[in-house]
C-alpha atoms as a PDB file:
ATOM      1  CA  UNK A   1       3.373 -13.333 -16.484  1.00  0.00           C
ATOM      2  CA  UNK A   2       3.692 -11.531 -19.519  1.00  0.00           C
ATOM      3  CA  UNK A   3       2.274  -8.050 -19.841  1.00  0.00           C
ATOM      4  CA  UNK A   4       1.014  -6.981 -22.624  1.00  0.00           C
ATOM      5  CA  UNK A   5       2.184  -2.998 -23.377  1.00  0.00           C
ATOM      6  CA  UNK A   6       2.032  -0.127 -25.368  1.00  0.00           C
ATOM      7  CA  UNK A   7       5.480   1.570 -25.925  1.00  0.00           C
ATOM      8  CA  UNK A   8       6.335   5.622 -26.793  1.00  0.00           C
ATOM      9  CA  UNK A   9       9.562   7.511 -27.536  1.00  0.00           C
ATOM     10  CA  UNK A  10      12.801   6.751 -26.500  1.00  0.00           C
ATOM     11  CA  UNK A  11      15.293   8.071 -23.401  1.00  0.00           C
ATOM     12  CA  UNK A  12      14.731   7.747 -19.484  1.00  0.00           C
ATOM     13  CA  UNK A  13      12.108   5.552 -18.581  1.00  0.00           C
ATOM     14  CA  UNK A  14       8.435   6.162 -17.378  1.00  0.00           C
ATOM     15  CA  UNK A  15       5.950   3.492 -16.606  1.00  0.00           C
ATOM     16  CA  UNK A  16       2.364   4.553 -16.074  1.00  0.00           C
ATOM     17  CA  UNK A  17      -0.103   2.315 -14.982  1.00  0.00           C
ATOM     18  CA  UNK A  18      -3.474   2.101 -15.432  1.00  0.00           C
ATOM     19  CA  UNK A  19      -6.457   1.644 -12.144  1.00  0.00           C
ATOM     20  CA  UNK A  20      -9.126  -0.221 -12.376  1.00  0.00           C
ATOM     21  CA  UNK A  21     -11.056  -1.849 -15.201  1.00  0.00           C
ATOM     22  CA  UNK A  22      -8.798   0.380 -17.297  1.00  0.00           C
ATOM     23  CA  UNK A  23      -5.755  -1.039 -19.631  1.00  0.00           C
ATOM     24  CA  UNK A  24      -2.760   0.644 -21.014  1.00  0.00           C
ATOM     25  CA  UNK A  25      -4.858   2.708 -24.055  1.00  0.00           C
ATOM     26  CA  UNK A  26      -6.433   4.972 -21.076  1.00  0.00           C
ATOM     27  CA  UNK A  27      -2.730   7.291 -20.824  1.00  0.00           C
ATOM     28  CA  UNK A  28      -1.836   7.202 -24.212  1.00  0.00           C
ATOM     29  CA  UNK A  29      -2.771  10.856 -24.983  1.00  0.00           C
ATOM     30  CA  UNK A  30      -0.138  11.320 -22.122  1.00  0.00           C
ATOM     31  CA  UNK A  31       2.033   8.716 -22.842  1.00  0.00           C
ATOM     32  CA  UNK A  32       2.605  10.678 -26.431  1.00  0.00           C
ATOM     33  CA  UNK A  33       3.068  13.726 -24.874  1.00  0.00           C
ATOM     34  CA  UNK A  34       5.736  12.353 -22.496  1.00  0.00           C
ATOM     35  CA  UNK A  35       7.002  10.983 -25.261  1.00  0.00           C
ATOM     36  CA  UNK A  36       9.035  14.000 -26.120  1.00  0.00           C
ATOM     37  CA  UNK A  37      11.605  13.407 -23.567  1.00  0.00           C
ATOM     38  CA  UNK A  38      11.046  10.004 -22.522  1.00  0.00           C
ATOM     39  CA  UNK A  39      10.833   6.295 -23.220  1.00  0.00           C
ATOM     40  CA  UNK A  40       7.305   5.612 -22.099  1.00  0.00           C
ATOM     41  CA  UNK A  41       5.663   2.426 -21.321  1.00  0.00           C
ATOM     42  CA  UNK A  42       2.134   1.786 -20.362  1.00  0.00           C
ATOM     43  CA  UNK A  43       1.285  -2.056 -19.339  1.00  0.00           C
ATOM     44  CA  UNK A  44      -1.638  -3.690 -19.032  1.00  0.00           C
ATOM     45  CA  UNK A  45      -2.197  -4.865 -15.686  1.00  0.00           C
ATOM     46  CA  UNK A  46      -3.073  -8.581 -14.740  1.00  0.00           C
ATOM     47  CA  UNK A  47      -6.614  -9.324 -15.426  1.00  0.00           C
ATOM     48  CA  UNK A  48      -7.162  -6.186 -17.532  1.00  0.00           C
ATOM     49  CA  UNK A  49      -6.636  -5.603 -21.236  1.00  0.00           C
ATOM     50  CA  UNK A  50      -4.616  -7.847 -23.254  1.00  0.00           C
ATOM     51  CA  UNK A  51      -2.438  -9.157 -20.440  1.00  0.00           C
ATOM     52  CA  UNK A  52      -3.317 -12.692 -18.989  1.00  0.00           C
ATOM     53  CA  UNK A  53      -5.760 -13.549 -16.464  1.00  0.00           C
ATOM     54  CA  UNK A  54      -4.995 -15.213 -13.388  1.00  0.00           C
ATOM     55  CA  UNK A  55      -6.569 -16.594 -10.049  1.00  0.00           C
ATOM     56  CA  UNK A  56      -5.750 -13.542  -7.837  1.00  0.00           C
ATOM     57  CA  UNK A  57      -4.891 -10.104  -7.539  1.00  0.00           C
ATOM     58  CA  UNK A  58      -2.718  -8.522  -4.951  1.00  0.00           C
ATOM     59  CA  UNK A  59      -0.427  -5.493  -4.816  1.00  0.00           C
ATOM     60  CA  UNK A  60       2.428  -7.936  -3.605  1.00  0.00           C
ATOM     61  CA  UNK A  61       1.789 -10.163  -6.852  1.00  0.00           C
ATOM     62  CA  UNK A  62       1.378  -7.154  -8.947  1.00  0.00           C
ATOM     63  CA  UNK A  63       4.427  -5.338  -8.117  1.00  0.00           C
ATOM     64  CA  UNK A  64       6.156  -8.806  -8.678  1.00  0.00           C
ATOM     65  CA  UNK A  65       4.370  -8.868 -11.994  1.00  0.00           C
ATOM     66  CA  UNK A  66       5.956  -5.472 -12.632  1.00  0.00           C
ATOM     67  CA  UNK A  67       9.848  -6.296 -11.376  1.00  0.00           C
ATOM     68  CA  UNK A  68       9.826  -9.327 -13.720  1.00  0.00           C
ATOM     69  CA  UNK A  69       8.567  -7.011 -16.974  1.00  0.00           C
ATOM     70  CA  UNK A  70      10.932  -4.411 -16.152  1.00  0.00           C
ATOM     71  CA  UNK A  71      13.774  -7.424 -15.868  1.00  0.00           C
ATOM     72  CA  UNK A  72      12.610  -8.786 -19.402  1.00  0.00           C
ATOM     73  CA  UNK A  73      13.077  -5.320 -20.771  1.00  0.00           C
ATOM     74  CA  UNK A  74      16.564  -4.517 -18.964  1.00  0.00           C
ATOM     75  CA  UNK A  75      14.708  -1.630 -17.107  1.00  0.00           C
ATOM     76  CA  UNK A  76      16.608  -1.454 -13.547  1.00  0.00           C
ATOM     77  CA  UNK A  77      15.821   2.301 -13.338  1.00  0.00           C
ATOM     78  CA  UNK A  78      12.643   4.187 -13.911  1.00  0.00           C
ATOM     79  CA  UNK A  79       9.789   6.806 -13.077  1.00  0.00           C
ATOM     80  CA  UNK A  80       6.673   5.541 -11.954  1.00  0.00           C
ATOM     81  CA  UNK A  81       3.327   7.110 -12.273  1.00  0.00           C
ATOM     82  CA  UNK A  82       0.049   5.385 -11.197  1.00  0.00           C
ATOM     83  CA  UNK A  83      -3.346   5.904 -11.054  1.00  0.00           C
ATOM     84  CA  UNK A  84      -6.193   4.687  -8.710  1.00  0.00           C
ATOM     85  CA  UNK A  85      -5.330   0.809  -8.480  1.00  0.00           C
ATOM     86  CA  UNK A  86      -2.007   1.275 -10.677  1.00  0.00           C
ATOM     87  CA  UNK A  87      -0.832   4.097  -7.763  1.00  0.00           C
ATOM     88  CA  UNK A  88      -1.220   1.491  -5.626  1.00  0.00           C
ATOM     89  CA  UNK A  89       0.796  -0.938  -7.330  1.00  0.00           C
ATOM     90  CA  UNK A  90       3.454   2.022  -8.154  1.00  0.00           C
ATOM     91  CA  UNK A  91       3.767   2.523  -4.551  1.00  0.00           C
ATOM     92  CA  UNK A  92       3.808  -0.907  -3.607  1.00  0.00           C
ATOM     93  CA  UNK A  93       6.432  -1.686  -6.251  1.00  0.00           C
ATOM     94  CA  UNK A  94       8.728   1.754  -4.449  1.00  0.00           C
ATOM     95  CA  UNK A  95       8.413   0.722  -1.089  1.00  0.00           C
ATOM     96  CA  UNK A  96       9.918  -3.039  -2.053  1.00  0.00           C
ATOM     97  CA  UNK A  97      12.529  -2.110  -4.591  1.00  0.00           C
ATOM     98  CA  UNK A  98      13.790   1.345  -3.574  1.00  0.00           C
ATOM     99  CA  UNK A  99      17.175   1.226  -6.016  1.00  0.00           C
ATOM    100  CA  UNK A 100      14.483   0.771  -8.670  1.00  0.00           C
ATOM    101  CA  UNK A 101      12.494   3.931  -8.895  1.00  0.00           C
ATOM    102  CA  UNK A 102      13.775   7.081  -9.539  1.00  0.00           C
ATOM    103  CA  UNK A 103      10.963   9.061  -8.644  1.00  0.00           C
ATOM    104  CA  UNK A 104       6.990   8.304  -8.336  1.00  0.00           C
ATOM    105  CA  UNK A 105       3.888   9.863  -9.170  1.00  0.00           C
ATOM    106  CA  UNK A 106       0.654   8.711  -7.710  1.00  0.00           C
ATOM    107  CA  UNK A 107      -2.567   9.930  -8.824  1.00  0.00           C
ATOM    108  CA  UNK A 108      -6.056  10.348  -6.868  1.00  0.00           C
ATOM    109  CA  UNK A 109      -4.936   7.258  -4.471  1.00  0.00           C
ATOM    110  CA  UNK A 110      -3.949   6.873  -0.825  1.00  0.00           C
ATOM    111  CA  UNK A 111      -1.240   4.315   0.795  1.00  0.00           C
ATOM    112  CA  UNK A 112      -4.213   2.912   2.868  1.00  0.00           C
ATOM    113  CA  UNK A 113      -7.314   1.077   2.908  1.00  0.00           C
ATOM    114  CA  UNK A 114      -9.464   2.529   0.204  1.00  0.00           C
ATOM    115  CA  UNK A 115     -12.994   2.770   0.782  1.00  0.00           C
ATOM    116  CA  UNK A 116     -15.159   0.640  -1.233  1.00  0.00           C
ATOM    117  CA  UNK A 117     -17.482   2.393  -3.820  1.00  0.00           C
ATOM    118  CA  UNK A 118     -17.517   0.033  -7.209  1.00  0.00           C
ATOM    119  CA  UNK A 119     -20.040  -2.169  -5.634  1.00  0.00           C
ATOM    120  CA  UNK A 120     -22.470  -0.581  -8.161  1.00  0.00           C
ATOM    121  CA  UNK A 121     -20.250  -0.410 -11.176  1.00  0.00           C
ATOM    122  CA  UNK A 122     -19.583  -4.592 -10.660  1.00  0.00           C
ATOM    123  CA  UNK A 123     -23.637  -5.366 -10.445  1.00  0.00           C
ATOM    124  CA  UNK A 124     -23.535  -3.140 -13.834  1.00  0.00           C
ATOM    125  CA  UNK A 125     -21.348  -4.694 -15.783  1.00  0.00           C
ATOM    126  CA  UNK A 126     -22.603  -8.447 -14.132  1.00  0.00           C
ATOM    127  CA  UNK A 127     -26.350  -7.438 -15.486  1.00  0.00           C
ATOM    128  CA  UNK A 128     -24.631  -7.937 -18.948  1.00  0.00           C
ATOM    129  CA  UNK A 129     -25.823 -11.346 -20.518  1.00  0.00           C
ATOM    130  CA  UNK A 130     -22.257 -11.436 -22.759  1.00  0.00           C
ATOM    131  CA  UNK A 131     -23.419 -14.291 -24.514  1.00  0.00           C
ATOM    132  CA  UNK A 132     -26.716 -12.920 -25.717  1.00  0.00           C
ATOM    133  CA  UNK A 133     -24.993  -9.437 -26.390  1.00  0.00           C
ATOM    134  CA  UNK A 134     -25.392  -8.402 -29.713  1.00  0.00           C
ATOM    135  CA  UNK A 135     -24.634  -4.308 -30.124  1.00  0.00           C
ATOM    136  CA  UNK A 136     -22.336  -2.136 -27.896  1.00  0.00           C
ATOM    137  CA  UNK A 137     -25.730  -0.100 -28.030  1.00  0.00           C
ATOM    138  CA  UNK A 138     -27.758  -2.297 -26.724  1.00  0.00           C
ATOM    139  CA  UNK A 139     -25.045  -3.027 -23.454  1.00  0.00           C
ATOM    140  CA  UNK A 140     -25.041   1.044 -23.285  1.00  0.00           C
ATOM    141  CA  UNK A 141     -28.809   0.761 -22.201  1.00  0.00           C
ATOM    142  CA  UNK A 142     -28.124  -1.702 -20.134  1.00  0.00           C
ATOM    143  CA  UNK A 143     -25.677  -0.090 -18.145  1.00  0.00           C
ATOM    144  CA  UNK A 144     -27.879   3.482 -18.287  1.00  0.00           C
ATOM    145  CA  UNK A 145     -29.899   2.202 -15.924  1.00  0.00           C
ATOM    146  CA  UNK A 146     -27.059   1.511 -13.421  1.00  0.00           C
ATOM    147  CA  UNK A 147     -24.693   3.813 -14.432  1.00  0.00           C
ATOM    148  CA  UNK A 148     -26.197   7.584 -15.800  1.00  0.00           C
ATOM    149  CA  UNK A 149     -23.276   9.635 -16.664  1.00  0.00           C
ATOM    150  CA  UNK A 150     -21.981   8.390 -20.366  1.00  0.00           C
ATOM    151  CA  UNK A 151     -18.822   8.787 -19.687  1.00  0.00           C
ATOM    152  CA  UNK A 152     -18.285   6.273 -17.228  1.00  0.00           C
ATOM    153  CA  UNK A 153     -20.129   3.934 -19.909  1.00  0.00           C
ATOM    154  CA  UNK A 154     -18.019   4.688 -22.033  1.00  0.00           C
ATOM    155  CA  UNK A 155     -14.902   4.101 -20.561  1.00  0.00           C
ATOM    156  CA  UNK A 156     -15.851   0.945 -18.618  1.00  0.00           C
ATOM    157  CA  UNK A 157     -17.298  -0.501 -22.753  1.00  0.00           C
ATOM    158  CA  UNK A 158     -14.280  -0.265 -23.671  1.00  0.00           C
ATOM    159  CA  UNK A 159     -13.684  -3.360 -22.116  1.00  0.00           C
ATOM    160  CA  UNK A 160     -15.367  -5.417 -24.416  1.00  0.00           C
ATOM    161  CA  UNK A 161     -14.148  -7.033 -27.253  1.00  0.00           C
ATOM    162  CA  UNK A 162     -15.823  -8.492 -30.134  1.00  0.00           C
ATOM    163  CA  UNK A 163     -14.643 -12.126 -31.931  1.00  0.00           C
ATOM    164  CA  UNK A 164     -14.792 -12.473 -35.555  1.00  0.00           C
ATOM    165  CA  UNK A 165     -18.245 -14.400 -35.147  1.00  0.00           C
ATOM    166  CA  UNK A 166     -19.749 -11.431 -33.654  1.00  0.00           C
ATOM    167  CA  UNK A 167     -19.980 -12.191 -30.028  1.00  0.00           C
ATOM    168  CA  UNK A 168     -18.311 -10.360 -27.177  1.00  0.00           C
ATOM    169  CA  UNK A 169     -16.504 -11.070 -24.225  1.00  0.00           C
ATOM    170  CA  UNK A 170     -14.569  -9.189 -21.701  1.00  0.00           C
ATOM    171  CA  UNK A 171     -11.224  -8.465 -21.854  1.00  0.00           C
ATOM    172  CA  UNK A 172     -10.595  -7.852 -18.630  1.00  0.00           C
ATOM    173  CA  UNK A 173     -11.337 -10.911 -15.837  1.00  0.00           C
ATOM    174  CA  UNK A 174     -14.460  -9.476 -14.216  1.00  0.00           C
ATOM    175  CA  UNK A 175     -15.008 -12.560 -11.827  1.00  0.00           C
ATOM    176  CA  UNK A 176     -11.491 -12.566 -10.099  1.00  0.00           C
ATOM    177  CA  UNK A 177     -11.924  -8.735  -9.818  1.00  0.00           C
ATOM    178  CA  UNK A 178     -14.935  -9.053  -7.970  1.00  0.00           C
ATOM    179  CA  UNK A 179     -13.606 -11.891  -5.999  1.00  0.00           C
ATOM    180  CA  UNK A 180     -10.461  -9.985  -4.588  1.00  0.00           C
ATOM    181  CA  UNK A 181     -12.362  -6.629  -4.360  1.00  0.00           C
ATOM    182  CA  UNK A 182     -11.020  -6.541  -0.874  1.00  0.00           C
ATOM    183  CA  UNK A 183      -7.426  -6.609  -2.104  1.00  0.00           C
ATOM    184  CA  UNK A 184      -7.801  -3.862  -4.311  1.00  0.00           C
ATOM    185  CA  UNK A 185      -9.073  -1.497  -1.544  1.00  0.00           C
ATOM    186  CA  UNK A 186      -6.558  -2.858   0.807  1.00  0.00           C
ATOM    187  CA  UNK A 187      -3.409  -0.561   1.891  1.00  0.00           C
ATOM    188  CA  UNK A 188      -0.137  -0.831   0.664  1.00  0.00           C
ATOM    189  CA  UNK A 189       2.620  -1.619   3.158  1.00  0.00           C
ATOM    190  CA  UNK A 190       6.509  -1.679   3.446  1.00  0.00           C
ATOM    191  CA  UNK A 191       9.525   0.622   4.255  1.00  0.00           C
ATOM    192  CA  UNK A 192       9.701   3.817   4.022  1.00  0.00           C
ATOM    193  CA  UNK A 193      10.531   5.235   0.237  1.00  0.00           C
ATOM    194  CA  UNK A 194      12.565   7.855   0.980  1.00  0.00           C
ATOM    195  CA  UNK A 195      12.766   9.521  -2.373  1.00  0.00           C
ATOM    196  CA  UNK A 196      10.805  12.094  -4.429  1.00  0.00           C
ATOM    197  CA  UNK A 197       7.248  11.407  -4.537  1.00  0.00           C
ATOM    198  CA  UNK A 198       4.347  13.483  -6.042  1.00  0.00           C
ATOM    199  CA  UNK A 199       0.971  13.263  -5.174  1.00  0.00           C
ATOM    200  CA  UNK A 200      -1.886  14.705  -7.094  1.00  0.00           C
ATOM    201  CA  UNK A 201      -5.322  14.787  -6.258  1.00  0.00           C
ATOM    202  CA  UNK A 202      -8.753  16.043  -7.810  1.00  0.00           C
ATOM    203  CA  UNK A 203     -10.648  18.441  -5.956  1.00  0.00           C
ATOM    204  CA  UNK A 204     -13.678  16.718  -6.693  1.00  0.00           C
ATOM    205  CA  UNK A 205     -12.354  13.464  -5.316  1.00  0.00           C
ATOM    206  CA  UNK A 206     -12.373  12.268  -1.734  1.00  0.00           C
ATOM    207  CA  UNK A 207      -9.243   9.302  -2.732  1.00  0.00           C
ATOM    208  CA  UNK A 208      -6.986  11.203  -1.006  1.00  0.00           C
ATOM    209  CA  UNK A 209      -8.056  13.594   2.013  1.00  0.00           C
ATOM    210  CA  UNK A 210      -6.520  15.423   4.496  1.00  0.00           C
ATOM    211  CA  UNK A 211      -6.738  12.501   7.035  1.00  0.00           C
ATOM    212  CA  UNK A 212      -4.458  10.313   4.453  1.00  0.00           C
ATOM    213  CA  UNK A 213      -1.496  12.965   4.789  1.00  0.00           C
ATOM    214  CA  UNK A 214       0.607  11.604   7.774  1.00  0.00           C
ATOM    215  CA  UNK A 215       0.489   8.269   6.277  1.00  0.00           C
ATOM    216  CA  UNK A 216       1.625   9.745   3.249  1.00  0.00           C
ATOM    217  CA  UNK A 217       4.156  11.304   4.609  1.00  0.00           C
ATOM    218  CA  UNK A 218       4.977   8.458   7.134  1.00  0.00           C
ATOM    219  CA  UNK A 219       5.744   5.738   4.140  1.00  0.00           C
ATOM    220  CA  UNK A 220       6.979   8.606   1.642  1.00  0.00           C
ATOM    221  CA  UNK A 221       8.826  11.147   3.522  1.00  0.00           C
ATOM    222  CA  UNK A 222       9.825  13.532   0.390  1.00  0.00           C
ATOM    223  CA  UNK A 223       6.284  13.621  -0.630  1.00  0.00           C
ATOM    224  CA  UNK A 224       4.184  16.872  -1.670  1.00  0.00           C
ATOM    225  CA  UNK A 225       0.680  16.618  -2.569  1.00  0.00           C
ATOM    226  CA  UNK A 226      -1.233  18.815  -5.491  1.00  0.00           C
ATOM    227  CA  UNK A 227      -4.365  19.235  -6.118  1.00  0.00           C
ATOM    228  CA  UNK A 228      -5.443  20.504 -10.102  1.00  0.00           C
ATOM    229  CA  UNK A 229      -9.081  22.157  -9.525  1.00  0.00           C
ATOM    230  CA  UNK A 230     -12.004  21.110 -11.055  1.00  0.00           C
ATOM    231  CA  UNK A 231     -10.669  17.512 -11.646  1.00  0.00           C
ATOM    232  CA  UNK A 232     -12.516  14.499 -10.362  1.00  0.00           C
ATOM    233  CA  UNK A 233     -10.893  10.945  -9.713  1.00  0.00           C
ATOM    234  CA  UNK A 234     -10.014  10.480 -13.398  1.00  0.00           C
ATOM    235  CA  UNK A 235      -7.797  13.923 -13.135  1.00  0.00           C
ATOM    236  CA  UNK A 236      -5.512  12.606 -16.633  1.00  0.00           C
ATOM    237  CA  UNK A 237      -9.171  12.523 -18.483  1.00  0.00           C
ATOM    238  CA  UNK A 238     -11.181  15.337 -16.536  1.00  0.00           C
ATOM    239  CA  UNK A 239      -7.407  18.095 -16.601  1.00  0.00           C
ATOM    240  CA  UNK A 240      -4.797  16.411 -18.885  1.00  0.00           C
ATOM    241  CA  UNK A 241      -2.810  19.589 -19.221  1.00  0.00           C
ATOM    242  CA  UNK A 242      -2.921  20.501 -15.735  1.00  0.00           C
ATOM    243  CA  UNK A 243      -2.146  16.736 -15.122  1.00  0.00           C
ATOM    244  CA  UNK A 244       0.440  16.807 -18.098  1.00  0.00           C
ATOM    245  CA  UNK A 245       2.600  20.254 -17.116  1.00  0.00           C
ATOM    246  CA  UNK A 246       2.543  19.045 -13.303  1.00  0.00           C
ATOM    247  CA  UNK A 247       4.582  15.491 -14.873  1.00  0.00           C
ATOM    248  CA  UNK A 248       6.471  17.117 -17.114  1.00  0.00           C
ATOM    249  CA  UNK A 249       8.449  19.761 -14.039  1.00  0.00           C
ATOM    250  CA  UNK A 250       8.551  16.700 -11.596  1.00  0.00           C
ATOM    251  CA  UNK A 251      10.408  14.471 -14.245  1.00  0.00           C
ATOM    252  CA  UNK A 252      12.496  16.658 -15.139  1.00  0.00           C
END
């Protein structure tokens, strides 16, 4: 499978991947930033953004997804940072190639099963008609009555992509999503990656609670967690520069 990226700067390599219904343009403030010191590389996931669709979605197939782009590119070394669904993938990816990360970052996810809390977010975007779509405004209202705070809207619209004739479609494959829902909340599992690992949670997220620790620490012995106040699940959107300087020590 090959995944479509976005690439920044040049020297050691970081790969940050996106969670769910998100694609590679979500980090790229970051990405830049990191960009000062590092090659950065943010791929689209399987069935999200410009990378291809396919039948299923696991963490196993992902993480194999992400061994063979890192093989295309010569990458047998890098820094991993994930997000939601990508920090599961990140981890997933540590825990089976070791010798291949140099350190992780996971952000606002736990190792294990994940509680499941999209269930409104998928009837959302399924009350979209695509094929009778005719203005982004017009799927905004749509979604308003699902879905009240904008920014969420926003974010998730920027899934859909408009052909030359003027229709829309998704870009990312909303059916298969919805279909393996139970593999994206499922846990991640392997041996223990015994190098450093950083944590970071919102305070206004419950993705990774006190209760999740000894697993944590369990499957990622050299772990700390942090926590940047006032940041909800999307902590890179909600405190970028608390999110940014806390990246920025531990890659270093």
């Amino acid at each position: 499978m090959e995944l479509y990226y976005r690439e920044f700067g040049r020297g050691t390599p970081v790969v940050i991947l996106h969670g769910l219904f998100g694609f590679s343009d979500n980090w790229q403030t970051l990405a830049k930033a990191l960009s000062e010191n590092h090659l950065v590389i943010t791929p689209d996931l399987r069935n999200h953004g410009r990378s291809p669709h396919a039948p299923t979605h696991s963490y196993p197939e992902m993480a194999e997804d992400l061994r063979a782009f890192l093989d295309r590119h010569g990458i047998y070394a890098t820094s991993l940072i994930g997000h939601s669904m990508g920090g599961k993938v990140a981890m997933q990816f540590a825990l089976e190639h070791p010798d291949r990360v140099e350190r992780l970052v996971v952000v606002d996810i736990a190792p294990g099963a994940a509680e499941g809390n999209h269930e409104s977010i998928f009837e959302a975007l399924f009350s979209l008609n695509i094929n009778e779509l005719k203005t982004r405004e017009e799927a905004d209202a749509i979604l308003q009555q699902y879905i009240p705070e904008a920014s969420v809207r926003q974010f998730l619209l920027k899934n859909l992509t408009r052909h030359p004739d003027g229709s829309f479609a998704w870009k990312m494959n909303l059916p298969v999503l919805w279909a393996h829902y139970a593999d994206i909340l499922a846990p991640v599992e392997g041996e223990p990656f015994d190098k450093p690992v950083l944590f970071v949670r919102g305070s206004r997220s419950k993705y990774i609670e006190d209760s999740d620790l000894p697993l944590i620490r369990a499957l990622f012995p050299q772990a700390r967690v942090e926590t940047i106040e006032g940041a909800g699940h999307w902590v890179h959107a909600d405190k970028p520069q608390e999110l940014l300087a806390l990246l920025r020590a531990f890659l270093s």
